[in-house]
C-alpha atoms as a PDB file:
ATOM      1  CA  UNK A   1       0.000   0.000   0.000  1.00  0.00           C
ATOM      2  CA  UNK A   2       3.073   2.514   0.722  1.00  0.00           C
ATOM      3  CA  UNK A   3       4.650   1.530  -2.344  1.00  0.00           C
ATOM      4  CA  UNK A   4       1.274   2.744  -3.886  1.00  0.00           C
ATOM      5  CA  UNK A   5       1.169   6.043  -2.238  1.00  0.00           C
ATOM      6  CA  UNK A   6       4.817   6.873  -3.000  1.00  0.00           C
ATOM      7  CA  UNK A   7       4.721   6.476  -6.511  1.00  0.00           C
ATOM      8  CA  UNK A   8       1.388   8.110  -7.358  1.00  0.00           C
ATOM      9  CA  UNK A   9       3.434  11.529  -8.254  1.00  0.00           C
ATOM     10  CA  UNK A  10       3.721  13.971 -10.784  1.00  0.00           C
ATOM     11  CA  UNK A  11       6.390  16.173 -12.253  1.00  0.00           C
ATOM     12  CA  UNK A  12       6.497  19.109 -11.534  1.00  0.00           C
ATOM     13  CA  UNK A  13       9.798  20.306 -13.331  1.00  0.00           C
ATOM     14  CA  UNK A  14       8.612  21.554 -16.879  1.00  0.00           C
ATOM     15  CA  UNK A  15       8.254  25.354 -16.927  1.00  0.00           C
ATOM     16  CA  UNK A  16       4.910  26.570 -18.217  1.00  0.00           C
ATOM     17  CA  UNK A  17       5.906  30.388 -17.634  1.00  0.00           C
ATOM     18  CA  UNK A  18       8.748  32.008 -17.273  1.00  0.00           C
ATOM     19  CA  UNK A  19       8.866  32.944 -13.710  1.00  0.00           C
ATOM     20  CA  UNK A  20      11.401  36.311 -14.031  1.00  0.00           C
ATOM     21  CA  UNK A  21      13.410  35.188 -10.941  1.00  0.00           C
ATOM     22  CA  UNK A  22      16.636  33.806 -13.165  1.00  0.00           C
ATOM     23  CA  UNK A  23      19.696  35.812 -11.359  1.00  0.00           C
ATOM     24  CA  UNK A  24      17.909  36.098  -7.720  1.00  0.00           C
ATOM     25  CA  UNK A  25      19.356  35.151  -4.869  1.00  0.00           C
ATOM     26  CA  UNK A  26      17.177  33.119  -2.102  1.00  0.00           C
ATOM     27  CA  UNK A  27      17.659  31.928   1.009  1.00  0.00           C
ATOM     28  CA  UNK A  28      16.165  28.914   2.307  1.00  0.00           C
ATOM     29  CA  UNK A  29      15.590  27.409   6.060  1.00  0.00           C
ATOM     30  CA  UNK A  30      15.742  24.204   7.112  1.00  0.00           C
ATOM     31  CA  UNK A  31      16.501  22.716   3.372  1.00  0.00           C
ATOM     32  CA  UNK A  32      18.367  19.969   3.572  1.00  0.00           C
ATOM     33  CA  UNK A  33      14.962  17.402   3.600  1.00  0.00           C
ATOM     34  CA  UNK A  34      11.404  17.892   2.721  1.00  0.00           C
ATOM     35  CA  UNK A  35       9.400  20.964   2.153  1.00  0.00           C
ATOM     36  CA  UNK A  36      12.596  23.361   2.638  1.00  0.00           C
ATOM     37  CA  UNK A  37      14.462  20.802   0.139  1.00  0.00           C
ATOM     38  CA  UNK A  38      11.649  20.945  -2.450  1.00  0.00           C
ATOM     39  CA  UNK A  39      11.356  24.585  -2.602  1.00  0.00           C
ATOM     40  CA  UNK A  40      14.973  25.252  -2.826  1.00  0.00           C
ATOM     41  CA  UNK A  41      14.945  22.799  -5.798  1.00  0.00           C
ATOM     42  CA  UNK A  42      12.461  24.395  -7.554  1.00  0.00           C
ATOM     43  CA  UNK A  43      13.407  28.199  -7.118  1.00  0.00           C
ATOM     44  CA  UNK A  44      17.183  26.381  -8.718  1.00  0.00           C
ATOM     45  CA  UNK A  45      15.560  25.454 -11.710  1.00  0.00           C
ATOM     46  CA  UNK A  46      14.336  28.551 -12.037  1.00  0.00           C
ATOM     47  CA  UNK A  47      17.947  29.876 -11.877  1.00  0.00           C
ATOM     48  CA  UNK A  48      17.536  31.367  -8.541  1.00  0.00           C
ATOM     49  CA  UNK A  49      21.379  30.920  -6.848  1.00  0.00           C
ATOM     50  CA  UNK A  50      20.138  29.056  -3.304  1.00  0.00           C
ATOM     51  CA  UNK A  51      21.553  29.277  -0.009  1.00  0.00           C
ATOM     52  CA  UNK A  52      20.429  26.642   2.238  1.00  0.00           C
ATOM     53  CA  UNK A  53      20.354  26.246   5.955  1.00  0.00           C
ATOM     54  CA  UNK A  54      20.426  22.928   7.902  1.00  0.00           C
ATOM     55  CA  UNK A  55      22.000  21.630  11.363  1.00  0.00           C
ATOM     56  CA  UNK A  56      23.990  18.441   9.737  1.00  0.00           C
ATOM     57  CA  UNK A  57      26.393  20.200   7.740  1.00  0.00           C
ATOM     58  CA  UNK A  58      27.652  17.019   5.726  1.00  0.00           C
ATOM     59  CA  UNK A  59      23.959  16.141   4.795  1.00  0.00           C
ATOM     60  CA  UNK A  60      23.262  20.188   3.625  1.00  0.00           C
ATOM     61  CA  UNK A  61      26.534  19.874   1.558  1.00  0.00           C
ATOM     62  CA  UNK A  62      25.366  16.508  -0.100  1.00  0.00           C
ATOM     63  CA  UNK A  63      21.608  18.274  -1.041  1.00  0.00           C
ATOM     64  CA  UNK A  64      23.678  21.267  -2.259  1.00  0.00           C
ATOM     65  CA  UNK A  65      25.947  19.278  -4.434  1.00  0.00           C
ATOM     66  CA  UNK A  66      22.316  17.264  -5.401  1.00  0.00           C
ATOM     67  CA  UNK A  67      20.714  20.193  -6.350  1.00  0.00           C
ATOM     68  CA  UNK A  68      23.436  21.499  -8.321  1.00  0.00           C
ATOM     69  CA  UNK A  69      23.629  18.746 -10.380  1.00  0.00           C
ATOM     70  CA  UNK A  70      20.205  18.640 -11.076  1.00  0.00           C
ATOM     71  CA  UNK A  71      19.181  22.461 -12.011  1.00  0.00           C
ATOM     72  CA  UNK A  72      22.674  23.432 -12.852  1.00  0.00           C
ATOM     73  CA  UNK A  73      22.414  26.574 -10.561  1.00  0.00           C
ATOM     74  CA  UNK A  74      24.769  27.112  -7.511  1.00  0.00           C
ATOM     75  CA  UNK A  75      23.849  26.142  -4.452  1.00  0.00           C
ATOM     76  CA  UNK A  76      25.617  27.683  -1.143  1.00  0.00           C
ATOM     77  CA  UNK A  77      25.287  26.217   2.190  1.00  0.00           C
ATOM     78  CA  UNK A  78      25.110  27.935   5.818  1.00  0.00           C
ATOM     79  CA  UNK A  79      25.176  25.504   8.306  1.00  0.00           C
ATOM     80  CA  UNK A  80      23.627  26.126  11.797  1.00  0.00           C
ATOM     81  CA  UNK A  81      19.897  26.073  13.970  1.00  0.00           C
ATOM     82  CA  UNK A  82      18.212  28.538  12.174  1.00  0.00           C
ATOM     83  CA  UNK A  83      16.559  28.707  15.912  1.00  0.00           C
ATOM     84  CA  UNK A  84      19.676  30.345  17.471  1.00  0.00           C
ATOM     85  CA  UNK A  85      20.929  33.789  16.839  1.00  0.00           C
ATOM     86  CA  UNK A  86      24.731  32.443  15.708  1.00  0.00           C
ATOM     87  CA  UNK A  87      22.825  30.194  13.141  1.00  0.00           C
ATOM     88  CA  UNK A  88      20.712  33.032  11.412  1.00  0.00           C
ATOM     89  CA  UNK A  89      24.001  35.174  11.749  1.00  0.00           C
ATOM     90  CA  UNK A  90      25.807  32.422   9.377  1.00  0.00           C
ATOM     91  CA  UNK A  91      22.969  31.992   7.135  1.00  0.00           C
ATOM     92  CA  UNK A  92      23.047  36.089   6.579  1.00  0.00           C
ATOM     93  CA  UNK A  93      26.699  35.796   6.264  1.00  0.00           C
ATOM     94  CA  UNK A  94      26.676  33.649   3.402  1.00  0.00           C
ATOM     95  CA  UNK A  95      23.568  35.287   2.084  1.00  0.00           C
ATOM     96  CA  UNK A  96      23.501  39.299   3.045  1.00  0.00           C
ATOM     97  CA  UNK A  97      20.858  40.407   1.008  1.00  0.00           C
ATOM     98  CA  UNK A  98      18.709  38.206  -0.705  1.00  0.00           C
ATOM     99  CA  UNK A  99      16.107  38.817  -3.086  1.00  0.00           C
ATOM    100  CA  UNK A 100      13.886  35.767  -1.507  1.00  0.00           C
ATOM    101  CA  UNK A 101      13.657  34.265   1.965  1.00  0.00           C
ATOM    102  CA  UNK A 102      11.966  31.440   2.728  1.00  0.00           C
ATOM    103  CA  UNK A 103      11.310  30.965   6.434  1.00  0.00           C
ATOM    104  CA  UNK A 104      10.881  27.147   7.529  1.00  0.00           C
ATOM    105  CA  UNK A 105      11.592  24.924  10.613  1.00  0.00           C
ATOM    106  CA  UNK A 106      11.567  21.642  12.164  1.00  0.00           C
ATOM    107  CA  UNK A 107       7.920  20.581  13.660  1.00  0.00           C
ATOM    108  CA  UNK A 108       7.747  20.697  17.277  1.00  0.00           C
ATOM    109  CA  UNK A 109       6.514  17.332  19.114  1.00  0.00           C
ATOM    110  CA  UNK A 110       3.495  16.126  18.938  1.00  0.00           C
ATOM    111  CA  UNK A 111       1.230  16.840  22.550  1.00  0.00           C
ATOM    112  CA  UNK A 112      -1.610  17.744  23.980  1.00  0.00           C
ATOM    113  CA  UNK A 113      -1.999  20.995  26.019  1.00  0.00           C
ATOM    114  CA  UNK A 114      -2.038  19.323  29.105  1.00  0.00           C
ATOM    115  CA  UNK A 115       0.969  17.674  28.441  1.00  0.00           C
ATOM    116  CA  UNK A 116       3.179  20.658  27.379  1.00  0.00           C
ATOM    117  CA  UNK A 117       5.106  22.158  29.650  1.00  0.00           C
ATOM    118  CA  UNK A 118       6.809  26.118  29.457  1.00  0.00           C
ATOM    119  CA  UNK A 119      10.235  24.175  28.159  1.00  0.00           C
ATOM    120  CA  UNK A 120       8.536  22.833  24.901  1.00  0.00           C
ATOM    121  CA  UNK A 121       6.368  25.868  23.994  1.00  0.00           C
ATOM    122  CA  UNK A 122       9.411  28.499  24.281  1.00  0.00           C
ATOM    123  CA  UNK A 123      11.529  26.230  22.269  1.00  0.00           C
ATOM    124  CA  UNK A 124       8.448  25.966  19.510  1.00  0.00           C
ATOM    125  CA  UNK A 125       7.920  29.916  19.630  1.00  0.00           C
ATOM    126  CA  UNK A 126      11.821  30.132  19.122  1.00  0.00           C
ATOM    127  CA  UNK A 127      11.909  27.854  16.262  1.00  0.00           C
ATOM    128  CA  UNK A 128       8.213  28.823  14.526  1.00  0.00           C
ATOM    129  CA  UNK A 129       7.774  32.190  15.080  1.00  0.00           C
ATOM    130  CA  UNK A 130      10.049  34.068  16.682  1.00  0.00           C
ATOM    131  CA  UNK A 131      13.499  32.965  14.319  1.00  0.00           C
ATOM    132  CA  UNK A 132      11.266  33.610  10.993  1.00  0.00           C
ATOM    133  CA  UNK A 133      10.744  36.979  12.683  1.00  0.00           C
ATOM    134  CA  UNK A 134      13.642  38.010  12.734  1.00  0.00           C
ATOM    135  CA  UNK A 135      14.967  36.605   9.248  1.00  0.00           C
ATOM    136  CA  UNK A 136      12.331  38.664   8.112  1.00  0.00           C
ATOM    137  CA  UNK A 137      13.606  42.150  10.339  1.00  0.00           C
ATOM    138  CA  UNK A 138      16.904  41.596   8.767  1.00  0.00           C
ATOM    139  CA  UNK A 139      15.621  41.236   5.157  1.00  0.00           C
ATOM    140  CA  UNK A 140      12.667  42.435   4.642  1.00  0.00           C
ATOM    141  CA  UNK A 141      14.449  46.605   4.341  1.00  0.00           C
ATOM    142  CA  UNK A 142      16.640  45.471   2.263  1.00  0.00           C
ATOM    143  CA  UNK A 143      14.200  44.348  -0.200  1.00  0.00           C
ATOM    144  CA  UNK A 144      12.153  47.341   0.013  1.00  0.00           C
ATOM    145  CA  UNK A 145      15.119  49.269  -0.908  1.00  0.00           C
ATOM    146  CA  UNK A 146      15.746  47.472  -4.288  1.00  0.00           C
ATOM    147  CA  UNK A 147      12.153  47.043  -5.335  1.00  0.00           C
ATOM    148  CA  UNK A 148      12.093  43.258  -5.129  1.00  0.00           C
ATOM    149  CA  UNK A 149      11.590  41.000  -2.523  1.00  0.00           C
ATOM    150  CA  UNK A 150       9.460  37.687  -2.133  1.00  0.00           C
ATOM    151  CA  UNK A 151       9.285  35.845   1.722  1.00  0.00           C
ATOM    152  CA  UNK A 152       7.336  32.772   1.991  1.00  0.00           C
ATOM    153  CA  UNK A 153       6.880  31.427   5.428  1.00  0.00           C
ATOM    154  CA  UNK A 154       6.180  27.472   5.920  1.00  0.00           C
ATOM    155  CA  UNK A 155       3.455  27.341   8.700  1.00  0.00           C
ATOM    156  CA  UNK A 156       0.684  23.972   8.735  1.00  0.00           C
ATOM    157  CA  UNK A 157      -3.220  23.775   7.514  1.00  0.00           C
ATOM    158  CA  UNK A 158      -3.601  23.187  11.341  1.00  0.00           C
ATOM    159  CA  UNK A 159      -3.355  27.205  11.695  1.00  0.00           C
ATOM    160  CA  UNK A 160      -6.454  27.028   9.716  1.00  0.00           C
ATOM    161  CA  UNK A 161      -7.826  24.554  11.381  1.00  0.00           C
ATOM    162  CA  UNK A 162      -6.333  23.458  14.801  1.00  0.00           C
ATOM    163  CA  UNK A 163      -5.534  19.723  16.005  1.00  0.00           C
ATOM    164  CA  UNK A 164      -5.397  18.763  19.222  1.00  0.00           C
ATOM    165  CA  UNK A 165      -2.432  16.900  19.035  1.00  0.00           C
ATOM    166  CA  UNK A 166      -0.436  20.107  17.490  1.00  0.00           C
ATOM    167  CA  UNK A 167      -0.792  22.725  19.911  1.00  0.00           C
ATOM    168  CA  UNK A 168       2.719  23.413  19.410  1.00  0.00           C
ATOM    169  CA  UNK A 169       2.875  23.685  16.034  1.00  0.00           C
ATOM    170  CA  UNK A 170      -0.530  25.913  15.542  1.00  0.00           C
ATOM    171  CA  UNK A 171       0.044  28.301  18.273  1.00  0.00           C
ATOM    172  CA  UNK A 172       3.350  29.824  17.386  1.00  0.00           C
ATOM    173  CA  UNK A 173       2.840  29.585  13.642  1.00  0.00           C
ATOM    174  CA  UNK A 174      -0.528  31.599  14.340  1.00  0.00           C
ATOM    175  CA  UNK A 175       1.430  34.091  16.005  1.00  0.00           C
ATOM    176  CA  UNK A 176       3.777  34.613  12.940  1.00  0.00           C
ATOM    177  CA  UNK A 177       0.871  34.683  10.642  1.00  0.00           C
ATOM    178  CA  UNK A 178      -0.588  37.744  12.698  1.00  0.00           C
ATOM    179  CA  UNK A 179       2.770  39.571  13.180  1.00  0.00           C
ATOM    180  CA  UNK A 180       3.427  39.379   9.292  1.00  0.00           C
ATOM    181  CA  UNK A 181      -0.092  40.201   8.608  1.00  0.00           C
ATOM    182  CA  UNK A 182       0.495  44.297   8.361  1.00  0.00           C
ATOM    183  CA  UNK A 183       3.879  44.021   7.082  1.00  0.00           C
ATOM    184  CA  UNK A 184       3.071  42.269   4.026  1.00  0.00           C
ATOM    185  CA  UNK A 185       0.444  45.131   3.186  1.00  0.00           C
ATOM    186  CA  UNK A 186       2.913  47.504   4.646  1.00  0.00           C
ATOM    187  CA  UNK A 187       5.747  46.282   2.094  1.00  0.00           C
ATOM    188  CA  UNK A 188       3.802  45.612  -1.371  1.00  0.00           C
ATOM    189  CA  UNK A 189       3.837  49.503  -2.591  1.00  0.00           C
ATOM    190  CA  UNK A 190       7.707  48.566  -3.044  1.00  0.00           C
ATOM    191  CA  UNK A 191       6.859  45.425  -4.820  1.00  0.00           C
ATOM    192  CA  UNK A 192       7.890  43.196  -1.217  1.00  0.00           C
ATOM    193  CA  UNK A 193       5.266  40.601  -0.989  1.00  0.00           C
ATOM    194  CA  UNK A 194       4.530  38.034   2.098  1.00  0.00           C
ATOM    195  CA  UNK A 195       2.873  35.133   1.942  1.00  0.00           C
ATOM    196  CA  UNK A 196       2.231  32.016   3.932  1.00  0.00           C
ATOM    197  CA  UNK A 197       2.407  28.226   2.607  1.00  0.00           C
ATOM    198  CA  UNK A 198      -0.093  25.888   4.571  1.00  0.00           C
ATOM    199  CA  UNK A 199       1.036  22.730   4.204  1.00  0.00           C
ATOM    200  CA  UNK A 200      -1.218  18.859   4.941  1.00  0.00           C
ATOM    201  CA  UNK A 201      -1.000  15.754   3.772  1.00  0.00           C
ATOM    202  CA  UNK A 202       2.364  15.754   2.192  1.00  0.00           C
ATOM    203  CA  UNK A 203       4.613  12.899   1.875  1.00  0.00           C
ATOM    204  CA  UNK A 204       7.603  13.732   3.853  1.00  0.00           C
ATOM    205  CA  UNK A 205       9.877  12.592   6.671  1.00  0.00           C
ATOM    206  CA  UNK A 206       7.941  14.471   8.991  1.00  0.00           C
ATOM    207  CA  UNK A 207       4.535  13.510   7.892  1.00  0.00           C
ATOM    208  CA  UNK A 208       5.816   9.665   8.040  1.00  0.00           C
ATOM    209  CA  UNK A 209       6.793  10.070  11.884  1.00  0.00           C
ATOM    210  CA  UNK A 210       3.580  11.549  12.389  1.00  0.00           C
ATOM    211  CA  UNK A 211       1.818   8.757  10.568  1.00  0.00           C
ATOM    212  CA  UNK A 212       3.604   6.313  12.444  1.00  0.00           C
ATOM    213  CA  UNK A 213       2.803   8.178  16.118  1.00  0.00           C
ATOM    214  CA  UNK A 214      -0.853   8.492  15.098  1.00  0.00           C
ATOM    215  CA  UNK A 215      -1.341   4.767  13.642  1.00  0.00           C
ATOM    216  CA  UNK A 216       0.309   3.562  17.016  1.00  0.00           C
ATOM    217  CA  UNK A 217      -1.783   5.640  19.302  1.00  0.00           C
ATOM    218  CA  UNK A 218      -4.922   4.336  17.356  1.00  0.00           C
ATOM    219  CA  UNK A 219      -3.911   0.618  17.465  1.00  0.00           C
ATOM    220  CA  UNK A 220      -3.471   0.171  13.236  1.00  0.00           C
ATOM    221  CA  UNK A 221       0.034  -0.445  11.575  1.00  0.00           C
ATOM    222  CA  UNK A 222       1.377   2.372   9.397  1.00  0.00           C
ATOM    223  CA  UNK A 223      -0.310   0.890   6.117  1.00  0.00           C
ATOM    224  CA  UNK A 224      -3.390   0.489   7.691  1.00  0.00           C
ATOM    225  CA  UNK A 225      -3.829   4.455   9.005  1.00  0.00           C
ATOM    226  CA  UNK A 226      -2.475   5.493   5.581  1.00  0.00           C
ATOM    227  CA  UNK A 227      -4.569   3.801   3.775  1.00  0.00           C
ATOM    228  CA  UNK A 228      -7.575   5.333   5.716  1.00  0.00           C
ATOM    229  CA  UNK A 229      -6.007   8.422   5.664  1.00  0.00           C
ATOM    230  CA  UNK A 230      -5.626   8.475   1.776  1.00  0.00           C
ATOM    231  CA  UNK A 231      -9.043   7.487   0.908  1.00  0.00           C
ATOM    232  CA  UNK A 232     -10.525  10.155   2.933  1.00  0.00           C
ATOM    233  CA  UNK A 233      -8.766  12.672   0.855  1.00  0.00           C
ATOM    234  CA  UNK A 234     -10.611  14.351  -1.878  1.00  0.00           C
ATOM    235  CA  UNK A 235      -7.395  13.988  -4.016  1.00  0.00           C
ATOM    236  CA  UNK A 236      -7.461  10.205  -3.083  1.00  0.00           C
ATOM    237  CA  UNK A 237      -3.368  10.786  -3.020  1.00  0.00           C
ATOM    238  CA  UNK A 238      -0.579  12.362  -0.473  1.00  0.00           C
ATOM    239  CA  UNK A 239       0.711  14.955  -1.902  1.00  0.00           C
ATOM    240  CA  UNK A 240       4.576  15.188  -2.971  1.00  0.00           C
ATOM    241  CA  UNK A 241       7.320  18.120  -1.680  1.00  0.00           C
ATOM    242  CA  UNK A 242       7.933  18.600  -5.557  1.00  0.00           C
ATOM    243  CA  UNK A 243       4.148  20.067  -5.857  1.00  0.00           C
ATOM    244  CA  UNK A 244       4.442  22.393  -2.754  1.00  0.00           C
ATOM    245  CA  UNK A 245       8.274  23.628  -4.288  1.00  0.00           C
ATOM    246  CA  UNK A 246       6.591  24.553  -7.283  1.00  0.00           C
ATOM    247  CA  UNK A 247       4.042  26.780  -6.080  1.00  0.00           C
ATOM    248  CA  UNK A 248       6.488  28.242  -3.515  1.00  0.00           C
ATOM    249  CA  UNK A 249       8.782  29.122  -6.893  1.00  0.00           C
ATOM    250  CA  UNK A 250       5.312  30.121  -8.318  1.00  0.00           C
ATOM    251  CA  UNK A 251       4.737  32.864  -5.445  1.00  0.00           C
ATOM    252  CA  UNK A 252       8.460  34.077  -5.613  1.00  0.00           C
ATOM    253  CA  UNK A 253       7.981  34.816  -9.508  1.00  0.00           C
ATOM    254  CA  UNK A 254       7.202  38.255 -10.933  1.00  0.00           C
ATOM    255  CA  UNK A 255       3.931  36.674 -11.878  1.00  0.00           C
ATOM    256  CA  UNK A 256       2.670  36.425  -8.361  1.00  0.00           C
ATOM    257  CA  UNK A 257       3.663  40.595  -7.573  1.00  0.00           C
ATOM    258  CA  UNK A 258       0.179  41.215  -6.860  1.00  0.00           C
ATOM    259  CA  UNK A 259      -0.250  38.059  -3.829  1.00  0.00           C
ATOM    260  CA  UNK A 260       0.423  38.954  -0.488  1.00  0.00           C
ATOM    261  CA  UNK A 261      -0.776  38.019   2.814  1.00  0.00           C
ATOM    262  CA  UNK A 262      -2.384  35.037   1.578  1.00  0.00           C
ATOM    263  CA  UNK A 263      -2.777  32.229   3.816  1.00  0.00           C
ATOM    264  CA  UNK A 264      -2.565  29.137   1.000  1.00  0.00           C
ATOM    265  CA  UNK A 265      -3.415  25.560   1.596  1.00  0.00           C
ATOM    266  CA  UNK A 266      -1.768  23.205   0.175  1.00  0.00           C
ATOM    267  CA  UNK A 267      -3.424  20.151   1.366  1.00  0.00           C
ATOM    268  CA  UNK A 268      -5.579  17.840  -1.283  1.00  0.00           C
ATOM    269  CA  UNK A 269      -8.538  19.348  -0.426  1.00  0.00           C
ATOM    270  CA  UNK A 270      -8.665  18.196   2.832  1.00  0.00           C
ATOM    271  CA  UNK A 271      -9.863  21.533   4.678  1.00  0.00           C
ATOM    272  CA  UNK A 272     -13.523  21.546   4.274  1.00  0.00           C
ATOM    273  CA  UNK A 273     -14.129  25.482   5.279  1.00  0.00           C
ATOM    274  CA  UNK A 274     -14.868  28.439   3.249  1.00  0.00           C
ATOM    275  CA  UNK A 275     -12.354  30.500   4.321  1.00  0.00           C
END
C-alpha cells in the first residue's frame, strides 16, 4: 500500500511560464529534507542561486551538491539552527541580502496541552515564530530598498484549522501569521510581498513520523492508518514536496507581484471550510 502512495506523483519540473526570478538570490531554512528541500529545488531550476540552511552540515553539503547537479544553478550552504541567533548570523553571512527568503523549521513534538510544559512551547515559539521573525527584520528593508523581494513562510493547515495533538505547532505559527499580517500590506507599494504556505498531507519525513505516532496511538500499523487516511482525501493521493516547491517558486515569480498576505493551503482538499 506505501509503495502505492509513494509512486502516485507527478512532475512538476517543466516550466509553463517564465517565472522572471533567473539571477535572484534566495535563502532557504531548514533545506536539507522535505518541504525546505523541495522549494529550494524548484526556485534552482528557475535559476535562482540558493543558499540553504540545515543543522547536519555534511547532509546540507550533499543536497547542495544534489541540487546542483540537477538544475545546474549554484547552491551555497550555511550551516547552523536557524533557531539560534549564531545560526541566522551564518545563514546572513553567506547570504547578506537576498532577493527571496523562505522561512521554515523543524515541527515541534506532537502533545496535547495538558501535556506541554513552558520548556517545549518556548523552544516551539523560538523555532516557529520568533526565528522567521527576525529573518524577516533583517531582510525584509533590504528588499524594500531594491524594489524586489518575495518571503514565503512554511506554517501547517492546522493554523487554519487546529488539532489537538499540534498545539505546538498551531500556536506559534498563528502568532507569525498575525505579526506578518500588516507588514506584508505595509511592504507591497515597493513590490515586497509576504505570503504564507499551509502545508497537509504531504509525503515527507515528517509527515511519516507523524503517521507512524498516530497509527500507534490508534492501534493500526502504518499501512493500515495510511490507507484510511488516503481514501478520505478528496485527491485520493498524499501529496509530494515537488508540488508544494513549485508553487512556492510560483509565489516568488514576478507573476505572483500582486499576492500577499495570503494564507494558502496546500493540502488535497482536505480543509472543508470556506475560508
Amino acid at each position: 500500500m506505501i509503495a502505492s502512495i509513494d509512486i502516485r506523483i507527478f512532475s512538476c519540473r517543466r516550466r509553463l511560464i517564465n517565472l522572471n526570478i533567473r539571477g535572484r538570490k534566495a535563502l532557504v531554512c531548514a533545506a536539507s529534507k522535505g518541504l525546505g528541500r523541495a522549494c529550494a529545488e524548484a526556485l534552482a531550476r528557475e535559476g535562482v542561486a540558493v543558499t540553504i540552511t540545515g543543522r547536519d552540515t555534511d547532509v546540507l553539503a550533499g543536497c547542495a551538491k544534489q541540487i546542483e547537479a540537477d538544475t545546474g544553478s549554484p547552491v551555497s550552504i550555511a550551516p547552523g539552527d536557524i533557531a539560534t541567533e549564531t545560526g541566522r548570523a551564518a545563514a546572513l553571512a553567506v547570504c547578506p541580502e537576498p532577493d527571496i527568503l523562505v522561512t521554515n523549521g523543524a515541527g515541534p513534538p506532537l502533545g496535547r496541552f495538558n501535556d506541554l510544559g513552558r520548556d517545549a512551547w518556548l523552544a516551539a515559539l523560538e523555532m516557529n515564530m520568533l526565528a522567521p521573525l527576525a529573518l524577516i527584520r533583517a531582510t525584509y528593508l533590504g528588499m524594500r530598498s531594491r524594489k524586489f523581494g518575495r518571503i514565503i513562510n512554511i506554517t501547517s493547515a492546522y493554523v487554519k484549522a487546529p488539532s489537538e495533538m499540534l498545539a505546538l505547532s498551531v500556536g506559534p505559527r498563528a502568532g507569525l501569521t498575525a505579526a506578518v499580517s500588516w507588514l506584508a500590506r505595509e511592504s507591497c507599494a515597493d513590490n515586497v510581498t509576504i505570503n504564507n504556505l499551509l502545508p497537509e498531507m504531504i509525503l515527507t519525513d515528517r509527515a511519516r513520523s507523524g503517521f507512524k505516532f498516530l497509527a500507534d496511538k490508534a492501534g493500526q500499523s502504518y499501512e493500515e492508518y495510511v490507507s484510511g487516511v488516503v481514501a478520505a482525501l478528496p485527491a485520493r493521493r498524499l501529496g509530494i514536496p515537488a508540488e508544494f516547491g513549485s508553487l512556492c517558486a510560483f509565489l516568488c515569480s514576478t507573476a505572483a507581484g500582486y499576492v500577499t498576505n495570503q494564507n494558502i493551503l496546500v493540502d488535497g482538499g482536505h480543509y472543508a471550510g470556506l475560508f
